[in-house]
Each structure stands twice: as C-alpha cells, then as structure tokens.
N, C-alpha and C. Protein backbone atom coordinates (compact mmCIF):
# COMPACT_ATOMS: atom_id res chain seq x y z
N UNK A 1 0.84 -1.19 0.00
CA UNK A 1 0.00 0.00 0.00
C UNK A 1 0.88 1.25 0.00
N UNK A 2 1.00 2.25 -1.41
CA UNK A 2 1.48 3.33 -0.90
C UNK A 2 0.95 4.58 0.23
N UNK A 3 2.62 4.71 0.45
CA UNK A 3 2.50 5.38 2.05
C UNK A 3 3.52 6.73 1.73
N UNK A 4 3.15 7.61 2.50
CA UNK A 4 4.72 8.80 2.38
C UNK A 4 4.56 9.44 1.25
N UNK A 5 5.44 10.04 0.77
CA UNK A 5 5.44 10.33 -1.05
C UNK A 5 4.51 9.81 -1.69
N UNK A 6 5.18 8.63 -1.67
CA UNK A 6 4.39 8.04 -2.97
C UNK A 6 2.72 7.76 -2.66
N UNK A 7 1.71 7.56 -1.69
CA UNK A 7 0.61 8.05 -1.54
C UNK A 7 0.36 9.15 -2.27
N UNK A 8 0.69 10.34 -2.54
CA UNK A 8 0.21 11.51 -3.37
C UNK A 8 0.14 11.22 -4.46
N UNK A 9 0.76 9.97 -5.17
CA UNK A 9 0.54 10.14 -6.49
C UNK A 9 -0.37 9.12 -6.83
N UNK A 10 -1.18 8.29 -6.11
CA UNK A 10 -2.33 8.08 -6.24
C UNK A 10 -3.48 8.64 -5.49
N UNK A 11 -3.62 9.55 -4.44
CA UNK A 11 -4.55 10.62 -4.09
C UNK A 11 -4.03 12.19 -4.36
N UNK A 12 -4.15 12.77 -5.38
CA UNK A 12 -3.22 13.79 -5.21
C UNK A 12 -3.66 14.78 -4.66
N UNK A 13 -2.48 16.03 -3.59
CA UNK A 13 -3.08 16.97 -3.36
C UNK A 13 -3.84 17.85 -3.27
N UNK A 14 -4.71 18.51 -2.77
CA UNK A 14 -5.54 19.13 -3.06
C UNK A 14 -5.43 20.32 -4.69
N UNK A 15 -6.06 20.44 -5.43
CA UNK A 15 -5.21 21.58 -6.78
C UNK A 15 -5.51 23.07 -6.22
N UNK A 16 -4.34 23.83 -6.02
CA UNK A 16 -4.40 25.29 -5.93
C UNK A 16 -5.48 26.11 -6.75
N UNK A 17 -5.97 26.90 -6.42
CA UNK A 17 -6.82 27.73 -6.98
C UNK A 17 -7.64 27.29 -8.49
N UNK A 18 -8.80 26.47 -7.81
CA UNK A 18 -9.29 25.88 -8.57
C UNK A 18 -10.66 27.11 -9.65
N UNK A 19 -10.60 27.35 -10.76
CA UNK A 19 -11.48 28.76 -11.35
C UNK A 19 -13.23 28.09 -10.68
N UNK A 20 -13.82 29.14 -10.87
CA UNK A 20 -15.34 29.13 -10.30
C UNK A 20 -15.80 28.62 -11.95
N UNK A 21 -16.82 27.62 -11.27
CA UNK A 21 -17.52 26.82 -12.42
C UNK A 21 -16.79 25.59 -12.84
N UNK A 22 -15.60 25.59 -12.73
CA UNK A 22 -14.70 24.59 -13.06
C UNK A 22 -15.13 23.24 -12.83
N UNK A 23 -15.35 22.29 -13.67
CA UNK A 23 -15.56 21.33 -13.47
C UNK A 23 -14.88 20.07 -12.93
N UNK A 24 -15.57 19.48 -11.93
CA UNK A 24 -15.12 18.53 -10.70
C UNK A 24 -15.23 17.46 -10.86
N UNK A 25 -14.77 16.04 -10.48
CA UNK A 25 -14.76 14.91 -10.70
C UNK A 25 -16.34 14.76 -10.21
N UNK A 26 -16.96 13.61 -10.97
CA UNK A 26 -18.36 12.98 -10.52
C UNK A 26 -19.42 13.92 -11.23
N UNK A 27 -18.98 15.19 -12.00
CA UNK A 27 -19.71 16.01 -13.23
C UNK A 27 -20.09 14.91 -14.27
N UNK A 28 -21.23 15.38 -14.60
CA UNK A 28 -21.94 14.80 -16.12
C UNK A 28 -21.95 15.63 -17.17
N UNK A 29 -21.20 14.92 -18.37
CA UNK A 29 -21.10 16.37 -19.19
C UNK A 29 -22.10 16.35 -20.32
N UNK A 30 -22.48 17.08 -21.03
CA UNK A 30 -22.95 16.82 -22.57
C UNK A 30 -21.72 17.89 -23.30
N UNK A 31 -21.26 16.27 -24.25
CA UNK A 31 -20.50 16.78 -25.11
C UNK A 31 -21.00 16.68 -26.55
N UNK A 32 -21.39 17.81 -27.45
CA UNK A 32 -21.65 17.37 -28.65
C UNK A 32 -20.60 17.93 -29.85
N UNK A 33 -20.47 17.10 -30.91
CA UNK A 33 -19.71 17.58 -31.92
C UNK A 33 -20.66 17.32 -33.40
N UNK A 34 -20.97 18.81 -34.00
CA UNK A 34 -21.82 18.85 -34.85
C UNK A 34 -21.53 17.75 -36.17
N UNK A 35 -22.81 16.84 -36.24
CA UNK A 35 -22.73 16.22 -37.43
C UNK A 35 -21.92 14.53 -37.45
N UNK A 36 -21.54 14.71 -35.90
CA UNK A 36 -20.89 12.94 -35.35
C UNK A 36 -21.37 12.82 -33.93
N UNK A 37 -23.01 11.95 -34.53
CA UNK A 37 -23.84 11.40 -33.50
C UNK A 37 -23.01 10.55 -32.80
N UNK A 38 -22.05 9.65 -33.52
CA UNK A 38 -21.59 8.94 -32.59
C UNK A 38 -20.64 9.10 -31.06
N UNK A 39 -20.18 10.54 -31.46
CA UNK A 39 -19.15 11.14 -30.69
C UNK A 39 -20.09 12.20 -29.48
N UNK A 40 -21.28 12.19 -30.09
CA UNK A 40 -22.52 13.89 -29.09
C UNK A 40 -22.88 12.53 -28.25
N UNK A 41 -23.03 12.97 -26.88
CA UNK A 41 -23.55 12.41 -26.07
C UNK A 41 -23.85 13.27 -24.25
N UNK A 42 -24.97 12.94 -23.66
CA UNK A 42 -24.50 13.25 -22.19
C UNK A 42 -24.36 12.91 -21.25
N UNK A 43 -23.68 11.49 -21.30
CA UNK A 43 -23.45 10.67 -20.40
C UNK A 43 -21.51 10.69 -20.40
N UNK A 44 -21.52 11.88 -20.49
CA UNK A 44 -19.49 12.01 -19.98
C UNK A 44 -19.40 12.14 -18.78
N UNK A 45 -18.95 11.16 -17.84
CA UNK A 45 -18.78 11.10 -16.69
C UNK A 45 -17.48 11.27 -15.95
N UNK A 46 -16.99 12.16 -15.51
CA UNK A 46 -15.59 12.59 -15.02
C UNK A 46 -15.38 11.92 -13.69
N UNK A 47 -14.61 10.91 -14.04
CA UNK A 47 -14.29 10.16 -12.88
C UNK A 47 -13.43 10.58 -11.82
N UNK A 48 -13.29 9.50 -10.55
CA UNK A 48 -12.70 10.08 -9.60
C UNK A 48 -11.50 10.66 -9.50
N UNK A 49 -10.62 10.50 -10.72
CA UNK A 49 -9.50 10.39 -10.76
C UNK A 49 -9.35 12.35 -11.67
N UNK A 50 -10.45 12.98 -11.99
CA UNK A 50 -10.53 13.88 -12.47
C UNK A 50 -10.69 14.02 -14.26
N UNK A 51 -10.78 12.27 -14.58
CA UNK A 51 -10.59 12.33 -16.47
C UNK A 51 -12.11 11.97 -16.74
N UNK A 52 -11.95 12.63 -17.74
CA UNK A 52 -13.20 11.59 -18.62
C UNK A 52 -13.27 11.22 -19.69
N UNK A 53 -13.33 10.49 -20.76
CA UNK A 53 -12.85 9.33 -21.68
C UNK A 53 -13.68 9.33 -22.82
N UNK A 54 -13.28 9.78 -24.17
CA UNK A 54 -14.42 10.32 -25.08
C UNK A 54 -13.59 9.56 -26.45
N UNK A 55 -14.50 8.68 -27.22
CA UNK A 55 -14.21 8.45 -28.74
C UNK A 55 -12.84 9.13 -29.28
N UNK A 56 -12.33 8.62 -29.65
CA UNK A 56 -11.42 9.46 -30.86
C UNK A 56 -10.05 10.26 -30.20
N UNK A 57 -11.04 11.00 -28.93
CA UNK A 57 -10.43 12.01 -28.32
C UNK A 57 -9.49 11.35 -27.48
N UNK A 58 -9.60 10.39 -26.92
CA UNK A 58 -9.22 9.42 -25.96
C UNK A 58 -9.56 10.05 -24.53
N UNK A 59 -8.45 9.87 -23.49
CA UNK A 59 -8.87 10.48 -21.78
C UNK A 59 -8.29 11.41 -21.49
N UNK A 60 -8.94 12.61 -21.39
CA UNK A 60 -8.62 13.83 -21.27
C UNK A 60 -8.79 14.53 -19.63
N UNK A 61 -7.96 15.32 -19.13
CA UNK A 61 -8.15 16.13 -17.57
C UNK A 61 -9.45 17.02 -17.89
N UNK A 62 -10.07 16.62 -17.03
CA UNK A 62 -11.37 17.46 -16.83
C UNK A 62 -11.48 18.32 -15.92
N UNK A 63 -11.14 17.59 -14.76
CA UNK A 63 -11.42 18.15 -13.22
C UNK A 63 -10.45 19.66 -13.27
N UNK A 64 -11.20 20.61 -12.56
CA UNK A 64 -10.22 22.07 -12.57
C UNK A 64 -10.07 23.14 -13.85
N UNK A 65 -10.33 21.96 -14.89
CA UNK A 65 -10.44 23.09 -15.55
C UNK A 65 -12.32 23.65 -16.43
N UNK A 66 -12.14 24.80 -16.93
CA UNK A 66 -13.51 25.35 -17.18
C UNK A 66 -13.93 24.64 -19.13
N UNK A 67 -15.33 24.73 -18.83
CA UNK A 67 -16.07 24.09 -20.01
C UNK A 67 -14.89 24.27 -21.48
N UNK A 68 -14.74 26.02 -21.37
CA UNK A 68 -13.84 26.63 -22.57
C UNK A 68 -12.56 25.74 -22.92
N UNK A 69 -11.63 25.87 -21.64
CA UNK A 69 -10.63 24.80 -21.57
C UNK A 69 -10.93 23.52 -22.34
N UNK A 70 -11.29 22.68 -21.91
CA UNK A 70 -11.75 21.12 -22.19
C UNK A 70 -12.30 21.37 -23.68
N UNK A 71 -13.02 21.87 -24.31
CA UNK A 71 -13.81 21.87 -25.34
C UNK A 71 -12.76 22.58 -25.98
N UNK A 72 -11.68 23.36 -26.05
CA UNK A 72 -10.27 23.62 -26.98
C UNK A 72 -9.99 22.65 -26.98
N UNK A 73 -9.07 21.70 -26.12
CA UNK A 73 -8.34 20.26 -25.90
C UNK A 73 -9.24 19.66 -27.27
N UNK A 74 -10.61 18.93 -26.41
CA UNK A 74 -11.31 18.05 -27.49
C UNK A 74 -11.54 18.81 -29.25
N UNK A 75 -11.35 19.60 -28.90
CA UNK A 75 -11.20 20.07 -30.92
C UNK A 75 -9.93 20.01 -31.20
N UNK A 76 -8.70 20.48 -30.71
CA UNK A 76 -7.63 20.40 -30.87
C UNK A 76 -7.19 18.72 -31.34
N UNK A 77 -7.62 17.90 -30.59
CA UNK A 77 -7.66 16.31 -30.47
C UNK A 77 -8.35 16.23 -31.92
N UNK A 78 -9.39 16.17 -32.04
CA UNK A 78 -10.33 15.70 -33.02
C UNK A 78 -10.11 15.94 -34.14
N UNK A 79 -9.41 17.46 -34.70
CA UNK A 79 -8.99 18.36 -35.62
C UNK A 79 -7.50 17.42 -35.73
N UNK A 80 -7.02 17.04 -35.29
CA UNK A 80 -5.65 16.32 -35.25
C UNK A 80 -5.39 15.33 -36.42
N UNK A 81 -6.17 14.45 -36.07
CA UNK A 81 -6.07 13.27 -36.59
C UNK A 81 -7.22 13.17 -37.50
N UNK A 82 -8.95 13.17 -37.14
CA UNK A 82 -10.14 12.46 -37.18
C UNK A 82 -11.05 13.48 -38.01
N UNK A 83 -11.44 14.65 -38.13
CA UNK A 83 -12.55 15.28 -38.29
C UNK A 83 -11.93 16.63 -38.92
N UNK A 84 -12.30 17.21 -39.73
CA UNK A 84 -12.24 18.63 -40.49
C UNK A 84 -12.88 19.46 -40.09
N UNK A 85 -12.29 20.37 -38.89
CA UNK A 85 -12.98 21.90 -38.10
C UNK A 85 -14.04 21.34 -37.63
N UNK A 86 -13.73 20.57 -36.14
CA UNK A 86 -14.61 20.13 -35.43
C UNK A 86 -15.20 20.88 -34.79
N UNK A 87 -16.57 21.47 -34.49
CA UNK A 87 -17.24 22.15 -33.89
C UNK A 87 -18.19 21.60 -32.80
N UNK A 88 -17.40 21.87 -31.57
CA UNK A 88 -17.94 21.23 -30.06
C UNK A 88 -18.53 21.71 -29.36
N UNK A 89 -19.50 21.37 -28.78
CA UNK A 89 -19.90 22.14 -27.34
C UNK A 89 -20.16 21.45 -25.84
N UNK A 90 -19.95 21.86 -24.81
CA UNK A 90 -20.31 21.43 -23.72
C UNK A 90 -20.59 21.81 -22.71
N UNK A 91 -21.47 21.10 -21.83
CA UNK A 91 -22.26 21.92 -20.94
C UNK A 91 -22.49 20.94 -19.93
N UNK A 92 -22.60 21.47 -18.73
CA UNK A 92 -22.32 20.13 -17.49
C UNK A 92 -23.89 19.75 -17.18
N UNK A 93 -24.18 19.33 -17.31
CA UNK A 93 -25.81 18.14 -17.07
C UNK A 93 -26.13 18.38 -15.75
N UNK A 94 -25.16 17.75 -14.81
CA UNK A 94 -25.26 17.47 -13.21
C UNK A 94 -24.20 17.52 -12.68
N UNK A 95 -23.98 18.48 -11.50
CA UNK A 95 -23.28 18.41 -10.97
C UNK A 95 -23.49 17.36 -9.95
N UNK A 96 -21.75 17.29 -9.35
CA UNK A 96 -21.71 16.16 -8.40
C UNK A 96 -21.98 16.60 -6.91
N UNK A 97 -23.38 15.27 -6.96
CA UNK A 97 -23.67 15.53 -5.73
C UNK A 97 -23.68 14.60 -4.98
N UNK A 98 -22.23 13.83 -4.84
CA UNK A 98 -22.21 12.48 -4.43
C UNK A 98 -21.76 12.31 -2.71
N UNK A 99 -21.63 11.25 -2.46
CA UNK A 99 -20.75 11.44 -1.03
C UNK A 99 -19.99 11.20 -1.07
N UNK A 100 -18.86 10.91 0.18
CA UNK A 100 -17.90 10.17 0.85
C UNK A 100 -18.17 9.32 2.41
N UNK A 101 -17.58 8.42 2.20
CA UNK A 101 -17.68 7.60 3.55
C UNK A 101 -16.52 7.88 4.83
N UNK A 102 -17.00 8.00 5.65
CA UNK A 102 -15.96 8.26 6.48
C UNK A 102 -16.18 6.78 7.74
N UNK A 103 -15.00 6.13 7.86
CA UNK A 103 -15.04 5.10 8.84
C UNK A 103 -14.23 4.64 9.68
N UNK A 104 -14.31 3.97 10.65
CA UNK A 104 -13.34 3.56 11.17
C UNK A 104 -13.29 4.53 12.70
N UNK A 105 -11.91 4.15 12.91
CA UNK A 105 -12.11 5.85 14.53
C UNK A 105 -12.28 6.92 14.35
N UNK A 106 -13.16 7.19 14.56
CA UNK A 106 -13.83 8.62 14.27
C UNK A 106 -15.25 9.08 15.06
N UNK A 107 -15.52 10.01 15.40
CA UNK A 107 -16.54 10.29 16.35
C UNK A 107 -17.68 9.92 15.93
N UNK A 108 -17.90 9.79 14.52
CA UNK A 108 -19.33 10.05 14.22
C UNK A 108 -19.04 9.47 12.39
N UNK A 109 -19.27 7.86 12.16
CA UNK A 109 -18.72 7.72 11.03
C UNK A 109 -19.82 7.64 10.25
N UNK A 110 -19.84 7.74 8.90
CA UNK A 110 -21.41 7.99 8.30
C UNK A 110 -20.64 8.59 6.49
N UNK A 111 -22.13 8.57 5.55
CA UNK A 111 -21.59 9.17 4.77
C UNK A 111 -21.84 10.55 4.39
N UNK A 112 -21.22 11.62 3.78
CA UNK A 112 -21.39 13.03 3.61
C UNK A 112 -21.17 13.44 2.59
N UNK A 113 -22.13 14.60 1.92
CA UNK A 113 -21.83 14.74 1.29
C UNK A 113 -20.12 15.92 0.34
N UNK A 114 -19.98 14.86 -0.25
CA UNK A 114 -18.56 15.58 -1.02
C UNK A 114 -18.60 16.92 -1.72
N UNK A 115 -18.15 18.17 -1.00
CA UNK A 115 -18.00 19.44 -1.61
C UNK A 115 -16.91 19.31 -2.57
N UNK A 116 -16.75 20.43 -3.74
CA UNK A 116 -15.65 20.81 -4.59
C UNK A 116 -14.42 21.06 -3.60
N UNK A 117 -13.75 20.49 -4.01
CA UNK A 117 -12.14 20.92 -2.96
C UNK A 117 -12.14 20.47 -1.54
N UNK A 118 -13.17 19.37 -1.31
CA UNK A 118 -13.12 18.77 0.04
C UNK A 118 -11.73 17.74 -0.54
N UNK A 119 -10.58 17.85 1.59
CA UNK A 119 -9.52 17.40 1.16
C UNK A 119 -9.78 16.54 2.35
N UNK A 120 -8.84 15.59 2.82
CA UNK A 120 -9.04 14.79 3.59
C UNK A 120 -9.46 15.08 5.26
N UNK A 121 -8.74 16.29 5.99
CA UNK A 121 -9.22 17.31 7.16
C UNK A 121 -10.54 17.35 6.93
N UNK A 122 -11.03 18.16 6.01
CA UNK A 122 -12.08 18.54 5.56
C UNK A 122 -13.37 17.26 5.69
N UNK A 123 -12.48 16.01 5.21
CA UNK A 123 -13.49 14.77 5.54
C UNK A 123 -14.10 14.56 6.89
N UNK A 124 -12.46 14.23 7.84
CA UNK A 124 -12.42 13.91 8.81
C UNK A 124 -13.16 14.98 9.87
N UNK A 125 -13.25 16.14 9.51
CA UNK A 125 -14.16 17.46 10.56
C UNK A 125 -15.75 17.38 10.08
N UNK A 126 -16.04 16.63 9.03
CA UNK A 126 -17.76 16.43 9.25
C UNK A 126 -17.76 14.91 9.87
N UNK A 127 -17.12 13.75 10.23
CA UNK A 127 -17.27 13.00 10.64
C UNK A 127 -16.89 13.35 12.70
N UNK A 128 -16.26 14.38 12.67
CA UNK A 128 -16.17 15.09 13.64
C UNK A 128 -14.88 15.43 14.58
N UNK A 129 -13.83 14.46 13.49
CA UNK A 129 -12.70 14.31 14.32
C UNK A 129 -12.49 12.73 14.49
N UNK A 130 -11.42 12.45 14.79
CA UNK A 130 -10.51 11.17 15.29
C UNK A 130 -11.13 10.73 16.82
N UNK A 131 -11.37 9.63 16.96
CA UNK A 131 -11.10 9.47 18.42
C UNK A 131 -10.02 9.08 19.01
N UNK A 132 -9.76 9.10 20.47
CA UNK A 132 -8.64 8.82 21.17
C UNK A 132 -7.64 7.47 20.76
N UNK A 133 -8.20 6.62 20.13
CA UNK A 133 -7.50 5.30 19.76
C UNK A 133 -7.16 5.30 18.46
N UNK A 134 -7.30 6.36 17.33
CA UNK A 134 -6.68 6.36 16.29
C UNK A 134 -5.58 6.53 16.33
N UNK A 135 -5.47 5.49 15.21
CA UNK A 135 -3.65 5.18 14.58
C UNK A 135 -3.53 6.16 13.86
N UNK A 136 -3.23 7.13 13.88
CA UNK A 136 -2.56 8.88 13.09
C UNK A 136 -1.75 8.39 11.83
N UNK A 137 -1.05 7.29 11.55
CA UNK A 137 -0.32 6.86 10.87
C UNK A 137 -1.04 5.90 9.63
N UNK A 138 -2.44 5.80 10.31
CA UNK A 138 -2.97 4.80 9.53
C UNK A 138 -4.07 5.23 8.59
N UNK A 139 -4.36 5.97 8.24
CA UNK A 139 -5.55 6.65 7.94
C UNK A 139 -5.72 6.27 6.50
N UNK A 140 -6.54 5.87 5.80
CA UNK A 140 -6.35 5.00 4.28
C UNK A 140 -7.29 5.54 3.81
N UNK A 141 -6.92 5.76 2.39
CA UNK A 141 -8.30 6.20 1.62
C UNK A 141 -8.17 5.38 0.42
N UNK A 142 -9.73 4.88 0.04
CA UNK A 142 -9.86 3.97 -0.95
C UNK A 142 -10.62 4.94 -2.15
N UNK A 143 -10.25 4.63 -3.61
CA UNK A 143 -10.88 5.40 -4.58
C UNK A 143 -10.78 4.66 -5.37
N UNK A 144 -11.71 4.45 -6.58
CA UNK A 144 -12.49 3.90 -7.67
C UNK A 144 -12.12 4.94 -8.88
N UNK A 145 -11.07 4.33 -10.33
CA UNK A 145 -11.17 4.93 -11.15
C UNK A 145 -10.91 4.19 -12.84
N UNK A 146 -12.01 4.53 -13.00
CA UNK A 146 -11.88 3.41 -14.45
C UNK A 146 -12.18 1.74 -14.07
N UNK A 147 -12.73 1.93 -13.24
CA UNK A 147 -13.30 0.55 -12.59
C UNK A 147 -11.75 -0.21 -11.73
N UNK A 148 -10.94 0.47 -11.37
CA UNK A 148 -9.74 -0.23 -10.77
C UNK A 148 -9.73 0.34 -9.65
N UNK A 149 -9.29 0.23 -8.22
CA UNK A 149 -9.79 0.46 -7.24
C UNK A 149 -8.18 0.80 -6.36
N UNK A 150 -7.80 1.65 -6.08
CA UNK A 150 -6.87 2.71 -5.47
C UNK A 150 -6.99 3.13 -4.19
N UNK A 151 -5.93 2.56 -3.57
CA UNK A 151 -5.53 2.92 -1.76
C UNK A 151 -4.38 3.39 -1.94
N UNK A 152 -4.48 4.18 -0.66
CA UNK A 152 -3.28 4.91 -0.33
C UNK A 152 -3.40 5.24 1.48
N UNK A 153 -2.00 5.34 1.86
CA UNK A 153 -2.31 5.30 3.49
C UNK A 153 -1.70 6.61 3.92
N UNK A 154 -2.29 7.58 4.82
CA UNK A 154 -1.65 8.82 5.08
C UNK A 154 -1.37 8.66 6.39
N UNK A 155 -0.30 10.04 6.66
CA UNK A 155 -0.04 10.33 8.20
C UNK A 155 -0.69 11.25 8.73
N UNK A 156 -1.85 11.22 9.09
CA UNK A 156 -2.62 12.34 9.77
C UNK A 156 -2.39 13.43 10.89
N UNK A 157 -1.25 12.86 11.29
CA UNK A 157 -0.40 13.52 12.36
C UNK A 157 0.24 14.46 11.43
N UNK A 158 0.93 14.16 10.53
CA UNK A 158 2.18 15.01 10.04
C UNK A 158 1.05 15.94 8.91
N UNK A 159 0.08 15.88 8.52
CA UNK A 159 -0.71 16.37 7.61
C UNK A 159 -1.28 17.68 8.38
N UNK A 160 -1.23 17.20 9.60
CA UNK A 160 -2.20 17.97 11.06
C UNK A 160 -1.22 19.09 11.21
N UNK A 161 -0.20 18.90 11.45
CA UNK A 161 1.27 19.64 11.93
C UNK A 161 2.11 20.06 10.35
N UNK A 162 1.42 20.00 9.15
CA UNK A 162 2.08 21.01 7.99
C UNK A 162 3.23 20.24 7.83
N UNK A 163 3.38 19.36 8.32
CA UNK A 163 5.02 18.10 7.81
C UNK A 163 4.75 17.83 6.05
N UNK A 164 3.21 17.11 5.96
CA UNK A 164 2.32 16.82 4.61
C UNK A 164 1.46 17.69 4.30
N UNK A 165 1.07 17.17 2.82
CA UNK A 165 0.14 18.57 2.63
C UNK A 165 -1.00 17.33 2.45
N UNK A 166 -2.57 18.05 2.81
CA UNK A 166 -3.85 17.85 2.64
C UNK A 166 -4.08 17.17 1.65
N UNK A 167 -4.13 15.80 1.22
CA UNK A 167 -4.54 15.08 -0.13
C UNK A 167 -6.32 15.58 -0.33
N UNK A 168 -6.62 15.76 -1.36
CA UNK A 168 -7.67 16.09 -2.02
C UNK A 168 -8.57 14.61 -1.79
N UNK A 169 -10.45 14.80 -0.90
CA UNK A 169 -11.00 14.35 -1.47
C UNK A 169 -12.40 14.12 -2.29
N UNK A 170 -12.32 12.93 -3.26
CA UNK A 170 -13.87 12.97 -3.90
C UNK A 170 -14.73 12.26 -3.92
N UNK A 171 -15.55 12.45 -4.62
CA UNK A 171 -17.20 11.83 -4.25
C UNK A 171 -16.80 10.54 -3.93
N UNK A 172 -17.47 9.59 -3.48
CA UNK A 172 -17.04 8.07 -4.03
C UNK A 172 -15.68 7.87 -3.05
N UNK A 173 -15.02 8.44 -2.62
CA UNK A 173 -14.13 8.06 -1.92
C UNK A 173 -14.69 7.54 -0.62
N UNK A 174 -13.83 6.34 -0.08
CA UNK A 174 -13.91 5.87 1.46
C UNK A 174 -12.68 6.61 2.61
N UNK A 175 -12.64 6.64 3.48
CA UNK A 175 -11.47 7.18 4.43
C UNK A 175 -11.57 6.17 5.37
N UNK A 176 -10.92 5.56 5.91
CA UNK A 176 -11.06 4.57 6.99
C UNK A 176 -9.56 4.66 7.95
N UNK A 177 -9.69 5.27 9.03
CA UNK A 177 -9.30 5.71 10.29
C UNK A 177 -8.90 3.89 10.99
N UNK A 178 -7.49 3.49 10.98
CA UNK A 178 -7.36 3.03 11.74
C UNK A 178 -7.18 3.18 13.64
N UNK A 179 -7.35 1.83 14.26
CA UNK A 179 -7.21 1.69 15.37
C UNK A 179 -6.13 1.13 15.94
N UNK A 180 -5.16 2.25 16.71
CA UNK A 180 -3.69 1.85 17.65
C UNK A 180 -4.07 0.71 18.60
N UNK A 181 -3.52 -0.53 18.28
CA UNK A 181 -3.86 -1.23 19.91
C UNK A 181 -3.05 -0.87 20.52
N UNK A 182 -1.91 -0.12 20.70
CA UNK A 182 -1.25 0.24 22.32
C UNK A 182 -2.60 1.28 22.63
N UNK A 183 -3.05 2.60 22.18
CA UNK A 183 -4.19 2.88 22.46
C UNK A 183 -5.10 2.31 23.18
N UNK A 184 -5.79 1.47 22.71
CA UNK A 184 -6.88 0.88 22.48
C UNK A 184 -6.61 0.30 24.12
N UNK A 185 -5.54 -0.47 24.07
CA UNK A 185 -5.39 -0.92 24.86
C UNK A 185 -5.21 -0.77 26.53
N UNK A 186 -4.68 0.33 26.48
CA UNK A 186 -4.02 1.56 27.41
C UNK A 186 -5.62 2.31 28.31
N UNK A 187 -6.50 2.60 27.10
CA UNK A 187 -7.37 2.83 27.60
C UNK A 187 -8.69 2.27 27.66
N UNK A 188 -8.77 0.50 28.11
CA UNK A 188 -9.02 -0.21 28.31
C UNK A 188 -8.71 -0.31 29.60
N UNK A 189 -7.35 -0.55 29.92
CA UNK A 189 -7.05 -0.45 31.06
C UNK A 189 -7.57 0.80 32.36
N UNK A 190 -7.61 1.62 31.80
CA UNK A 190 -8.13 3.18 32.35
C UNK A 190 -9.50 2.82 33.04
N UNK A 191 -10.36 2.37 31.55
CA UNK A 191 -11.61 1.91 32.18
C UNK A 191 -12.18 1.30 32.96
N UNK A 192 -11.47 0.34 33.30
CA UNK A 192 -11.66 -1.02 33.80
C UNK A 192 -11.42 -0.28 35.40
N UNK A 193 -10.34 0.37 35.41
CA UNK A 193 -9.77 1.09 36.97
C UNK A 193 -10.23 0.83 38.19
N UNK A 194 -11.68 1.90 37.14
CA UNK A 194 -12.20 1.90 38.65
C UNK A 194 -13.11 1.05 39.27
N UNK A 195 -13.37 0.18 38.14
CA UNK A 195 -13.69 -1.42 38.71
C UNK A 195 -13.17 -2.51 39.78
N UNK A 196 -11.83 -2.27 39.26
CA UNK A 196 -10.88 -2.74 40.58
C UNK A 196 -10.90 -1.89 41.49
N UNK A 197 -11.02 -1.11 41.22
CA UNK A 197 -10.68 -0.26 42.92
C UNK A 197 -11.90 -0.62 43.71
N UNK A 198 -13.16 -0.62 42.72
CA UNK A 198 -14.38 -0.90 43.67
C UNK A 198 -14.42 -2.12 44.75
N UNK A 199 -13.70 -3.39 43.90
CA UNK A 199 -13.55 -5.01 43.88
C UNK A 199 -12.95 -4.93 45.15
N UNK A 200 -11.44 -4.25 45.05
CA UNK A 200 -10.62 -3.98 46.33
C UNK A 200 -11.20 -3.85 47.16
N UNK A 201 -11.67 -2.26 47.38
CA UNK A 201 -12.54 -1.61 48.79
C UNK A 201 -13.61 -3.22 49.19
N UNK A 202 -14.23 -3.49 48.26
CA UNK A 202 -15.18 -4.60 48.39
C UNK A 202 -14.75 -6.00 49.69
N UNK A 203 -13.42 -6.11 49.27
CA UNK A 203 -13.07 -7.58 49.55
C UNK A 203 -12.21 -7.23 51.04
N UNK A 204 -12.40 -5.63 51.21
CA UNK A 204 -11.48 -5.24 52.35
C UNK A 204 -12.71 -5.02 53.41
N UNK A 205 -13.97 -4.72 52.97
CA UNK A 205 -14.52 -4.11 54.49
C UNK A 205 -14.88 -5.55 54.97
C-alpha cells in the first residue's frame, strides 16, 4: 500500500486555486460535436480520478479546468487526426452531488456529502474528528477509477502539523481511520480502573 510520497501520487493533493464553475470529478457532461452522432452524447462522466474518456479524443483532464478549456483540448484532439474543423460544445448536465464515507475511529462515522475541494481534514471534521484510539499513521483512503480500485495510506499527524500537505478528497471516496492497539489498549485499562478499585474496597470491608 502506498505510504509517504508516494501516496500523493495516487490521491493527489488538493489543486491550488481551482477557477469558479470549473468542473469537478463525478460532473456529467454533454458533449456534442456537430454532425458525429456517434461522438454527441450526455453521459461524460468525469471520474474520480478527475478524467473523462471520449471516442477518438481518448482520456482527457477534466477536473479544474472550465467548459472553454476542455472543449479547446477536445477540438484540438479531433482536428488532429479524425474530423475537419470540429465544432464542439459542452455543458455540465449534473453536478456532483455524491458522497464520501468516512469510517473507522472517528466520532461520528457515516456518509457526507462531497463538496468541490473537500480534502481529507475537511473529511475527517464532518465526521467530527478522530477518536482517542486512532492510529494517526494509519488513515487510508480507498478510490475507484476506471473501474480499478486505489488505496493509499496517510499520516494524519504530520498532515495535522504542515510536515504533509492535505490530499484532495472525492465523491465516491472511502477514508477509513485506523485503530492503535497500544491505544486501544491503554485505555481499556483506564476503564476497567475503577472497577478494581471498587472489587478492592469490596473484599477489604
């Protein structure tokens, strides 16, 4: 499972200054190109990974950038190789209004829904925070892209304290908060305490 570094390059950072309107992973697009039914459609679905995958054009970055952007690319593409002064348009159908799961140690695990530029903090503060027995070291996020299925394990400690930076997350993503057994364990013991102490006093009067 990548961990450290190499975790970012299968969840990547959150993207700096993302433009307003910009389209986000889990968008539905309608893409049409005049006069190739086979290529107009509005079922372009920008997956988690931020691409979405069109005839001819092949898999193009969607996520971050605006309608104008993407619809240069796909004529630029099309005009390339395939089609004579391709004339495109596109327009986002639905935005994503999907969730994320949050599980594992955590105050309050459940699913929520996924804002634009929600990063992993951002997960973990609507689930409400860590509880006392999380493994800081263990914190895993699972993502779905192109039907292949992507983990990565962060340090939530060092992410917390600016050591790491905030991995970006999206719809469809899981987060699952491991559990420290020295923790776990430690305060187990705590609990139990004042049980014995009761047992003691008990067996003394």
């Amino acid at each position: 499972m990548p961990s450290g570094a190499a975790a970012y390059d299968v969840i990547p950072v959150k993207p700096v200054g993302i433009k307003e309107g910009a389209i986000q992973p889990g968008d539905r697009l309608y893409i049409r190109v005049l006069n190739e039914p086979d290529l107009t459609s509005e079922q372009y679905w920008v997956d988690g990974g931020g691409k979405v995958q069109m005839p001819l054009a092949g898999e193009l970055d969607a996520s971050g950038r605006t309608i104008g952007e993407l619809r240069e690319e796909i004529t630029e593409r099309l005009a390339a190789r395939y089609i004579r002064d391709p004339q495109v348009a596109i327009s986002i159908v639905e935005h994503n209004k999907s969730s994320v799961t949050v599980e594992g140690q955590v105050q309050k695990a459940g699913r929520f829904e996924a804002s634009p530029g929600m990063t992993l903090l951002g997960a973990l503060a609507l689930a409400q925070s860590t509880t006392r027995d999380a493994k800081l070291d263990e914190v895993v996020v699972f993502r779905e892209v192109n039907g292949e299925r992507l983990v990565a394990r962060f340090h939530l400690g060092y992410i917390r304290a600016g050591r790491m930076p905030d991995p970006q997350i999206v719809a469809g993503d899981v987060v699952v908060v491991g559990r420290s057994a020295v923790k776990g364990t430690w305060h187990d013991i705590l609990q139990a305490a004042p049980l014995f102490n009761a047992f003691y006093v008990f067996r003394n009067l």
